[in-house]
Protein backbone atom coordinates (compact mmCIF):
# COMPACT_ATOMS: atom_id res chain seq x y z
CA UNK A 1 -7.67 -21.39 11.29
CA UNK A 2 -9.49 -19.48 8.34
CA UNK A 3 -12.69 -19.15 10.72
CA UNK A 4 -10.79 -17.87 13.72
CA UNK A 5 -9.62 -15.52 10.90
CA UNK A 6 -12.74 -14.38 9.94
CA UNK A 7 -13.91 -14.21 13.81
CA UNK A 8 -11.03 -11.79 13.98
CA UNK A 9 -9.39 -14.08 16.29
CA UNK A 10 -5.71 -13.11 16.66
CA UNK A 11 -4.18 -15.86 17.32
CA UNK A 12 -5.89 -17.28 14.16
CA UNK A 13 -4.73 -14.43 12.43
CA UNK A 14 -1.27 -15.25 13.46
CA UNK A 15 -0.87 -18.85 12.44
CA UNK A 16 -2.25 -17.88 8.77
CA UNK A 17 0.29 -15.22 8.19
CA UNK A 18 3.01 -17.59 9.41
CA UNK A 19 1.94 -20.33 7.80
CA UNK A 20 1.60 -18.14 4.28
CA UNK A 21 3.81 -15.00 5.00
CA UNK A 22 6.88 -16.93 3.63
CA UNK A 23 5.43 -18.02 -0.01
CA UNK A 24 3.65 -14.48 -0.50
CA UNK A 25 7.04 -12.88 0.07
CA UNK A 26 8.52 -13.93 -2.53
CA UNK A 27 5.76 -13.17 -4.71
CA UNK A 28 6.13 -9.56 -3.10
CA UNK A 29 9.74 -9.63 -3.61
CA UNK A 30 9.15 -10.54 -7.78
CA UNK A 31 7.45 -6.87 -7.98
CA UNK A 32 9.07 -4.91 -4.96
CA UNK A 33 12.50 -2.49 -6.00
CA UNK A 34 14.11 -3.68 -2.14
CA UNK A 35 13.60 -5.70 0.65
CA UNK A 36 11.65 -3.25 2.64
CA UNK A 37 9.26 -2.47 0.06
CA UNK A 38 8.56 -6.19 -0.30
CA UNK A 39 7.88 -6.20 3.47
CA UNK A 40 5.53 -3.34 2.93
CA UNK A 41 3.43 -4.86 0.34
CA UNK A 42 3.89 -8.38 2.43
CA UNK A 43 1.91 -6.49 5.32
CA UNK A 44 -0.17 -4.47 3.93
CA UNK A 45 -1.51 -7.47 1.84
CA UNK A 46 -1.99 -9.31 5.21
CA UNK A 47 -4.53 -6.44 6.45
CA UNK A 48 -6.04 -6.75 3.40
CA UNK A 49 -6.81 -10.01 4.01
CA UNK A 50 -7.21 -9.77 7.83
CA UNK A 51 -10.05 -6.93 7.09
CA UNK A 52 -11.70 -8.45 3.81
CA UNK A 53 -11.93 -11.50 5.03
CA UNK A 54 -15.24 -11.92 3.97
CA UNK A 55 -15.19 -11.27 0.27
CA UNK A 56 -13.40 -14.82 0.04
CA UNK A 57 -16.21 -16.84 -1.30
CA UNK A 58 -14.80 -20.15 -0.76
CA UNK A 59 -14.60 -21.07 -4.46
CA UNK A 60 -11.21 -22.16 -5.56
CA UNK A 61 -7.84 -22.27 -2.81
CA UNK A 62 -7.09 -19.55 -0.05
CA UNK A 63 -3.91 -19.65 -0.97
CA UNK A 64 -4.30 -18.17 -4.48
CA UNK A 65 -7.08 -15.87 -3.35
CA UNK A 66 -4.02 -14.31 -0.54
CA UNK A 67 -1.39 -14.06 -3.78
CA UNK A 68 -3.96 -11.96 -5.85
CA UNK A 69 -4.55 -9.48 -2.67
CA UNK A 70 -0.59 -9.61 -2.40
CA UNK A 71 0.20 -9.25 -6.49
CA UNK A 72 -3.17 -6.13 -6.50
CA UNK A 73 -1.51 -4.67 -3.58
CA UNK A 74 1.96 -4.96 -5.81
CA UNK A 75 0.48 -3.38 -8.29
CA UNK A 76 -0.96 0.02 -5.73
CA UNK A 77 2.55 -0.03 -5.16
CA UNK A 78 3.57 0.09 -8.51
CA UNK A 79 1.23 2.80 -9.08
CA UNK A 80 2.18 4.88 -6.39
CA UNK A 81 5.62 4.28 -8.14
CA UNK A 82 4.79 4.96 -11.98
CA UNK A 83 6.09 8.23 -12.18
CA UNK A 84 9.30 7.48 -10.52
CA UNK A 85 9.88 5.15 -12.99
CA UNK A 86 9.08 6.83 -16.14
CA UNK A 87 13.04 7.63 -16.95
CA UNK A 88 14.19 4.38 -15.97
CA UNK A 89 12.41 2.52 -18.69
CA UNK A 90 13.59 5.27 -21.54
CA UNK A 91 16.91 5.19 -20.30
CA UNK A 92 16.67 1.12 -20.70
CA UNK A 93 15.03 0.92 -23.97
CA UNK A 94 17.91 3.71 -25.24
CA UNK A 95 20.48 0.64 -24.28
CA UNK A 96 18.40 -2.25 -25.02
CA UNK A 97 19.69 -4.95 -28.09
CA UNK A 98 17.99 -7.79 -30.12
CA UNK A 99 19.62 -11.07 -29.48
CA UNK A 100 18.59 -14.77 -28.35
CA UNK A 101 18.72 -16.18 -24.89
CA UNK A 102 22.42 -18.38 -25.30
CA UNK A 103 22.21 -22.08 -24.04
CA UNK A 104 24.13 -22.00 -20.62
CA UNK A 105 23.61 -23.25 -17.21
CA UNK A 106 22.04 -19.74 -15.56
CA UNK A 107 20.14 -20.69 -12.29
CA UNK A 108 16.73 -20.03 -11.61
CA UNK A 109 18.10 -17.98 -8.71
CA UNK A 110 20.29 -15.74 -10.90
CA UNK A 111 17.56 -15.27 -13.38
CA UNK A 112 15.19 -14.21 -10.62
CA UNK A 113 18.49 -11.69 -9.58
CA UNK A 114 18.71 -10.32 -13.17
CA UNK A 115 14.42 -10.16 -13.04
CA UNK A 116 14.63 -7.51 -10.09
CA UNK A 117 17.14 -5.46 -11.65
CA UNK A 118 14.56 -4.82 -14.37
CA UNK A 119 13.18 -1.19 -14.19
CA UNK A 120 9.74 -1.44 -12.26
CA UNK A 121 6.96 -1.07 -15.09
CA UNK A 122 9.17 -3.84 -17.35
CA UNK A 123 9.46 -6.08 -14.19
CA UNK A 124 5.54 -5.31 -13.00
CA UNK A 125 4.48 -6.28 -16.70
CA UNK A 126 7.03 -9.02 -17.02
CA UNK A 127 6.07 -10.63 -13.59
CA UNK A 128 2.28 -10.04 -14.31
CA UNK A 129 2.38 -11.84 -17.64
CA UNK A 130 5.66 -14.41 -18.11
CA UNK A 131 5.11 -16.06 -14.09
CA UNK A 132 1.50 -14.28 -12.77
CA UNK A 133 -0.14 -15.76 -16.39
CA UNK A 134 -2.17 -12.31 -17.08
CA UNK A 135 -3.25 -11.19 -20.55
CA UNK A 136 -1.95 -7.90 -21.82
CA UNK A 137 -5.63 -6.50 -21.50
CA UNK A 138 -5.69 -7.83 -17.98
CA UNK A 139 -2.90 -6.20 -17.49
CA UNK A 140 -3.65 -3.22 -19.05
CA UNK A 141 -6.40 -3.03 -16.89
CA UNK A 142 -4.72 -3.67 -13.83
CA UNK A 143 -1.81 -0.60 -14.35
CA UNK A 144 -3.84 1.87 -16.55
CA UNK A 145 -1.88 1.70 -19.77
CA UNK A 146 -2.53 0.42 -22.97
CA UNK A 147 -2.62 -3.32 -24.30
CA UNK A 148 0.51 -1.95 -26.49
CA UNK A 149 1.89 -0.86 -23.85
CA UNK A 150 1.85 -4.24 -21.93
CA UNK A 151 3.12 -5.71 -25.30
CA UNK A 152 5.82 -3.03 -25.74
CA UNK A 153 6.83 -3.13 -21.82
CA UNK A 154 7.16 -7.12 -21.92
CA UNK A 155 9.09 -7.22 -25.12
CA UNK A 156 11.78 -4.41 -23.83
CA UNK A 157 11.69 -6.43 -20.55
CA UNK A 158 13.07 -9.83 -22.57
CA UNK A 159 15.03 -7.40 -24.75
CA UNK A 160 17.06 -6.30 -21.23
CA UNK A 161 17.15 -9.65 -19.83
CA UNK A 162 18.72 -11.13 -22.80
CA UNK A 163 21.01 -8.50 -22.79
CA UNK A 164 22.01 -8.94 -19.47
CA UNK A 165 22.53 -12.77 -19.83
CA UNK A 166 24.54 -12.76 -23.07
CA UNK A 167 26.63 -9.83 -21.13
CA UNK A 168 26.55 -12.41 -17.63
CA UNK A 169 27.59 -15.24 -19.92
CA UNK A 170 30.89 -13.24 -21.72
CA UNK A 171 32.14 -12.46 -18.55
């Protein structure tokens, strides 16, 4: 399949993105603000890959070499985004409180719900570091900010989440 890929074959083409599209959407949907947007990212990663196939060197899985397109063309999005979101994360960090996570029963599902309704740079720096595994000068790199930035983003990110699963959990 990969080497009808790289042939440019498009049938080829087509069984890779169905057999991946699924699993890369979600990891589209963990940085995307709606739906669409995830879709957007979802397909322009897929040209990506369709059009560099050949910078895929064979070393490690294909798999994780298609997420990292999908999570770098996240974060194109995200920068295409950054000013838009510049308010949203002072207006959060205005209502933000310091508190531990309770012991309760929250799904993975609802925590992945209360994840998306993070402002975009906390949820970009959140997903990058707490699920993607990047460093805080990866991700630095990756967005253009600081290292205490990164730091400062992720902690108001687990400031809001707690927040909004002690406030889930007194309901």
């Amino acid at each position: 399949m990969w080497q009808g890929c790289q042939a440019q074959d498009k049938k080829s083409q087509a069984q890779l993105y169905n057999f991946f599209s699924k699993k890369m959407f979600v990891v589209c949907l963990r940085y995307a603000q709606t739906t669409l947007e995830a879709e957007d990212i979802l397909q322009n990663g897929f040209i990506k890959v369709f059009t560099k196939h050949h910078l895929f060197d064979g070393k490690g899985s294909l798999e994780g070499w298609i997420k990292r397109i999908m999570v770098n063309t996240a974060i194109e999005s995200y920068r295409k985004s950054k000013e838009k979101i510049t308010d949203s994360i002072d207006e959060y960090h205005e209502n933000t409180i310091h508190s531990h996570f309770p012991s309760d029963t929250t799904s993975y599902q609802d925590l992945l719900k209360l994840i998306k309704e993070l402002p975009l740079g906390y949820r970009t720096v959140f997903n990058l570091y707490a699920i993607e595994g990047y460093s805080h000068k990866e991700i630095a790199e990756m967005l253009n900010i600081s290292e205490g930035s990164s730091k400062s983003q992720l902690s108001r990110a687990r400031q809001v989440l707690q927040h909004k699963l002690i406030k889930e959990n007194t309901l």
